[in-house]
Protein backbone atom coordinates (compact mmCIF):
# COMPACT_ATOMS: atom_id res chain seq x y z
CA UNK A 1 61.75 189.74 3.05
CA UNK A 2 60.06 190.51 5.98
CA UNK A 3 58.40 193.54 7.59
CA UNK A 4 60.81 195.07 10.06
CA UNK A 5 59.51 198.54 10.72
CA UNK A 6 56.71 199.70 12.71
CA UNK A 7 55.72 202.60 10.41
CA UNK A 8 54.57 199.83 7.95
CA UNK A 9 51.88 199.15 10.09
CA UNK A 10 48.72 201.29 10.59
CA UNK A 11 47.39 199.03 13.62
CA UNK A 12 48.07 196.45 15.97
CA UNK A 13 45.77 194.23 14.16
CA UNK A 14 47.79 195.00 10.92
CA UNK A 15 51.11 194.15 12.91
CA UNK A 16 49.52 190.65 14.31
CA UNK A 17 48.16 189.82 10.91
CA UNK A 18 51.38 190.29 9.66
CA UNK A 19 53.58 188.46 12.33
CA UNK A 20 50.71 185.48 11.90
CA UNK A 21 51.26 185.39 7.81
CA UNK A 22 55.17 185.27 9.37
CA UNK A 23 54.79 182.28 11.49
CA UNK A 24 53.25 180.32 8.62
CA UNK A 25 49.50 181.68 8.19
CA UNK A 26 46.15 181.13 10.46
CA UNK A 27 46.38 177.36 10.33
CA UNK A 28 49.95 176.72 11.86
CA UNK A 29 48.56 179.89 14.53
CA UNK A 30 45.43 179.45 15.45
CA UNK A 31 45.91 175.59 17.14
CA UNK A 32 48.91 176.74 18.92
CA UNK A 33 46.50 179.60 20.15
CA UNK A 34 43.28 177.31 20.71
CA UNK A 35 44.68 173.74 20.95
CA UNK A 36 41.29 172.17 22.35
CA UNK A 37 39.49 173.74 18.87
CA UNK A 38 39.91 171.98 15.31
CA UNK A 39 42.79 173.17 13.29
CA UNK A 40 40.25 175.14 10.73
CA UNK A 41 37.77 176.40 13.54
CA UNK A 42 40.91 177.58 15.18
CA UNK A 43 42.60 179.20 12.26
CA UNK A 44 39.31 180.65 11.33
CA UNK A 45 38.73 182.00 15.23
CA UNK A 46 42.09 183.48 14.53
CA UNK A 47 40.72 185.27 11.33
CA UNK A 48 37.78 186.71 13.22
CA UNK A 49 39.92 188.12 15.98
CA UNK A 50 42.13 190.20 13.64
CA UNK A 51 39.07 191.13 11.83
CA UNK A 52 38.69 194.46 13.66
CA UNK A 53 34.75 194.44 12.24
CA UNK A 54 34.44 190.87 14.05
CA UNK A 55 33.34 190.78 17.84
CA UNK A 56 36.10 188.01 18.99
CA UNK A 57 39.31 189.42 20.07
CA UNK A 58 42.86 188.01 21.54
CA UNK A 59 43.20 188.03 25.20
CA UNK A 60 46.65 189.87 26.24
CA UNK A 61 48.11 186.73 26.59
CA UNK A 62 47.36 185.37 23.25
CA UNK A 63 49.27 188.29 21.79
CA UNK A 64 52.22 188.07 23.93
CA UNK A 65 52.40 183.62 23.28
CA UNK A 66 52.25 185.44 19.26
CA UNK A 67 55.11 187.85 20.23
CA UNK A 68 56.75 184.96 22.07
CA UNK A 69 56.66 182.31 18.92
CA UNK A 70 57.46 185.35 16.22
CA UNK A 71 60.21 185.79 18.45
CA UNK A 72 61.45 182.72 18.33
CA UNK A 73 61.02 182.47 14.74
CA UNK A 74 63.44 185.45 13.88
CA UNK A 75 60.63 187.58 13.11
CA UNK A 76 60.36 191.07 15.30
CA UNK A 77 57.40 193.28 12.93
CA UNK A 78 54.85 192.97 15.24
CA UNK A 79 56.99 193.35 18.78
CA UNK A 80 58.61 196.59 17.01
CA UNK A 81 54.90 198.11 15.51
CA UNK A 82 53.90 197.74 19.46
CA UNK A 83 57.37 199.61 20.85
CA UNK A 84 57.22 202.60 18.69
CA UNK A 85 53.23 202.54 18.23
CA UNK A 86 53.56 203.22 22.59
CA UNK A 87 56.98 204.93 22.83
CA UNK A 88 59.88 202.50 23.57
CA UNK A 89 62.75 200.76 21.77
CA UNK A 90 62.78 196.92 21.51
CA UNK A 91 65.91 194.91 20.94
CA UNK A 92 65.52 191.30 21.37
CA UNK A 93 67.89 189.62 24.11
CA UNK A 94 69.32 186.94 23.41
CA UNK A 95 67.70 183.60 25.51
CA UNK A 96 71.21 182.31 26.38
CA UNK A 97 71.64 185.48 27.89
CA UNK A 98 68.35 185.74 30.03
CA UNK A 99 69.77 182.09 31.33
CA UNK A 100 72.83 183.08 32.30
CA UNK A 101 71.73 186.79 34.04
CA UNK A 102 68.76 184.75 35.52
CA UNK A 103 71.38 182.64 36.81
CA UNK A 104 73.55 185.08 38.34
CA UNK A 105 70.53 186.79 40.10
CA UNK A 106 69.98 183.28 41.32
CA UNK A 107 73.60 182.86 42.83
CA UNK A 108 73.23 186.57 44.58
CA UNK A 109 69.98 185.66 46.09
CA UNK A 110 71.05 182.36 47.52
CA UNK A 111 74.26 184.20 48.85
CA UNK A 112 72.22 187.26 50.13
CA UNK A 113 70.10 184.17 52.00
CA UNK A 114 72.86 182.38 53.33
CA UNK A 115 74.13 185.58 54.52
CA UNK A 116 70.54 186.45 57.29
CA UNK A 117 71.16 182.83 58.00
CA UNK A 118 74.33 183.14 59.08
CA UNK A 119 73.60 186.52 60.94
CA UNK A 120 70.34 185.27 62.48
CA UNK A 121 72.35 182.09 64.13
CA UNK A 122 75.02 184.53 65.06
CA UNK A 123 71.73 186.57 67.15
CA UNK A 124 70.60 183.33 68.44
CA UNK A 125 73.94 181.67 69.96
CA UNK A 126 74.57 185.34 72.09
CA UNK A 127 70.53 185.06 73.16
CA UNK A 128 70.82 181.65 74.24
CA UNK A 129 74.42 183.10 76.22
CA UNK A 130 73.20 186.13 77.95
């Protein structure tokens, strides 16, 4: 079973330990993390950086590409520890939905463009008249 609530978690580094053991440990994280390193220097880089007594540390966007892949792995412990830990609700969205209003947004955008064209060759045929 696996860790769902944020309460079970008394730090981020707690949360990120736990969403790593989730995706399959520090050697299935760490290369996908460090891909030019070893597989064992990166898992134990990894190691260090949730080692709060250990100088290396994850860059924000090596915790979000962990958020991202726990996310796509079904697994939400660490996303939720980071909501409630700073005062929000998280409810993962569904990626065939993100397509699809991405999409949309896309349609009104072109429309909203094609729209000033329209107007700005409307501005430019009565110039060229008067």
């Amino acid at each position: 079973m696996q860790l769902e609530f944020a309460e079970c978690f008394e730090s981020v580094n707690d949360a990120l330990l736990a969403t790593v053991t989730a995706l399959g440990g520090f050697k299935k994280v760490g290369p996908a993390l460090r891909p030019e390193l070893p597989i064992d220097q990166a898992a134990g880089w990894l190691r260090d950086c949730l080692n709060p007594t250990r100088r290396e540390k994850l860059s924000p966007e090596q915790v979000t590409l962990i958020l991202r892949l726990a996310r796509e792995a079904g697994y939400h412990g660490g996303m939720n520890f980071l909501a409630f830990d700073t005062g929000y609700r998280a409810t993962p969205v569904d990626p065939v939905s993100q397509v699809e209003e991405l999409q949309l947004r896309f349609v009104a955008a072109v429309e909203n463009l094609q729209g000033i064209q329209a107007q700005m060759e409307r501005l430019q045929r009565v110039r060229s008249v008067s």
